[in-house]
C-alpha atoms as a PDB file:
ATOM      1  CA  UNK A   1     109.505 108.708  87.257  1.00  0.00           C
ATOM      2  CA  UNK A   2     107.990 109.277  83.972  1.00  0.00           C
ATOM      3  CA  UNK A   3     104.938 110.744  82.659  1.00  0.00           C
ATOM      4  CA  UNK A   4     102.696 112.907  80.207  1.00  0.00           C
ATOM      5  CA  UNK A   5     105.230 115.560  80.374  1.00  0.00           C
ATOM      6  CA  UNK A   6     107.685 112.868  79.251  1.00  0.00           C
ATOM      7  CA  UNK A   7     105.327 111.819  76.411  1.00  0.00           C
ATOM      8  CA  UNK A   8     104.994 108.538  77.891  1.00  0.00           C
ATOM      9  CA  UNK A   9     101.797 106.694  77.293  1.00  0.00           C
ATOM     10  CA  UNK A  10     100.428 103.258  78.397  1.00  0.00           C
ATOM     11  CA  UNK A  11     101.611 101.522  75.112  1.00  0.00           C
ATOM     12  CA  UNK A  12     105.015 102.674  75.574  1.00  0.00           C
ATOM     13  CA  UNK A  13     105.034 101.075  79.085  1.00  0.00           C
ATOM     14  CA  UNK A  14     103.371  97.822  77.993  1.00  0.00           C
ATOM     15  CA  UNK A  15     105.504  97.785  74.839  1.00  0.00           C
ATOM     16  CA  UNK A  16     108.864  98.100  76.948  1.00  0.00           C
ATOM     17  CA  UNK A  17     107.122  95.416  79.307  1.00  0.00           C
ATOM     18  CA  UNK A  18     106.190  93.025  77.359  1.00  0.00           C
ATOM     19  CA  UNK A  19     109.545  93.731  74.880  1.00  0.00           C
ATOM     20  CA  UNK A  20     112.489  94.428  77.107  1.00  0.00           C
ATOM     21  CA  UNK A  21     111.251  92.796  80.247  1.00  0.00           C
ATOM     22  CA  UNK A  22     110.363  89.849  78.416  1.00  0.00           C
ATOM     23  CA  UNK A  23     106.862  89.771  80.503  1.00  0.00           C
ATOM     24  CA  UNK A  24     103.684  88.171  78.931  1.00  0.00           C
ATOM     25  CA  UNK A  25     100.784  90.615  78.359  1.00  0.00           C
ATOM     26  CA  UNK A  26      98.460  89.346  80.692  1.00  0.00           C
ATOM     27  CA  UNK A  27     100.855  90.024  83.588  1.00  0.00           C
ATOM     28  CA  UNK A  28     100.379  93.343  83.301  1.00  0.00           C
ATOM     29  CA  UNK A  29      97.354  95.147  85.015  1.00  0.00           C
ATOM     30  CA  UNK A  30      96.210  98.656  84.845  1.00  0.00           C
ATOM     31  CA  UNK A  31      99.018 101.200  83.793  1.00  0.00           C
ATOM     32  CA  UNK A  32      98.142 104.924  85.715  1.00  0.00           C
ATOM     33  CA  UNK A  33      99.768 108.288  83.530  1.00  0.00           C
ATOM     34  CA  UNK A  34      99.915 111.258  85.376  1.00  0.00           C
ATOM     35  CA  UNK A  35     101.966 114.801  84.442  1.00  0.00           C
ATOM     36  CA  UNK A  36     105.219 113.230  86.517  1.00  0.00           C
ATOM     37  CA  UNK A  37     104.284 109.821  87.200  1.00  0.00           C
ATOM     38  CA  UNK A  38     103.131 106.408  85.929  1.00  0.00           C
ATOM     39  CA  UNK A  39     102.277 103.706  88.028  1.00  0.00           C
ATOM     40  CA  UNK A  40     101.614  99.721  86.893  1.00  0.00           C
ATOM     41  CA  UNK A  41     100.137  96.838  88.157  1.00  0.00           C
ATOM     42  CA  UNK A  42     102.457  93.866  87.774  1.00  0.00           C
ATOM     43  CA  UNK A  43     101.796  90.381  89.382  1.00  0.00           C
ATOM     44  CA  UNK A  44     103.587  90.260  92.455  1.00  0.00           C
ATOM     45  CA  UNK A  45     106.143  87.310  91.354  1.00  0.00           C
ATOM     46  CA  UNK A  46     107.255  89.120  87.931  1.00  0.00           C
ATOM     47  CA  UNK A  47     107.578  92.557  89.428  1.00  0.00           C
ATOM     48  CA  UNK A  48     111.203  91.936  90.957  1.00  0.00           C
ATOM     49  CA  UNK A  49     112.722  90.698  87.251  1.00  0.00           C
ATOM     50  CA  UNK A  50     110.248  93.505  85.326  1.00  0.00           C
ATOM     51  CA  UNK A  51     112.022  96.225  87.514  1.00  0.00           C
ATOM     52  CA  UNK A  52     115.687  94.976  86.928  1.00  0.00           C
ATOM     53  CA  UNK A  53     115.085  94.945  83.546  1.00  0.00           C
ATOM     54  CA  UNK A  54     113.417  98.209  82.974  1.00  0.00           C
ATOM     55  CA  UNK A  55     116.037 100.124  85.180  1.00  0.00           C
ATOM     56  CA  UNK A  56     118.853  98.710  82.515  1.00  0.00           C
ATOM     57  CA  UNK A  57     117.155  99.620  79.697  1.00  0.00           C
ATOM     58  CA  UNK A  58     115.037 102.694  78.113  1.00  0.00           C
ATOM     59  CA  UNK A  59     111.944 103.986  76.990  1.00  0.00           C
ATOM     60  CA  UNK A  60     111.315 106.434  73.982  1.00  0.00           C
ATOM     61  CA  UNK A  61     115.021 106.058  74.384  1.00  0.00           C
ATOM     62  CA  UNK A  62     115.399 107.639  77.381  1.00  0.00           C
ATOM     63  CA  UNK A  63     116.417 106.170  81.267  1.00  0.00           C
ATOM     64  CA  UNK A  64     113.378 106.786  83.830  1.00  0.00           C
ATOM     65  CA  UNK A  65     114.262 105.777  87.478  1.00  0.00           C
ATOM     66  CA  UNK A  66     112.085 102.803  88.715  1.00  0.00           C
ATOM     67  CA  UNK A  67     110.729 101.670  92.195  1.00  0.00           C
ATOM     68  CA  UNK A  68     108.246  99.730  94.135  1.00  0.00           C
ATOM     69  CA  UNK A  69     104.891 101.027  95.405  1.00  0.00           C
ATOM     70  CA  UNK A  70     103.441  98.517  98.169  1.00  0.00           C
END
């Protein structure tokens, strides 16, 4: 629940991803900003354990709240 208003940009995502999350790179797909939003495609096995992780942690130092598209 993040987006360009927050400052957030695709590298922050992917960076918090691939940092915090402990996900590899390449199991992260296309990562959407919009004003309010950002939405990113995660392989369907690692999205469960990417979303845990990112709700008990921060980006840019701040808490965004998290939750599944389908």
């Amino acid at each position: 629940d993040g987006g360009r208003k927050d400052k957030l940009r695709p590298g922050d995502i992917l960076g918090a991803l691939t940092g915090d999350a402990g996900l590899a790179g390449d199991a992260v797909g296309r990562i959407d900003i919009f004003d309010t939003r950002a939405y990113v495609a995660i392989q369907k096995g690692l999205a469960g354990r990417a979303m845990t992780r990112l709700r008990n942690g921060k980006i840019k130092n701040r808490r965004f709240r998290i939750w599944p598209v389908e």
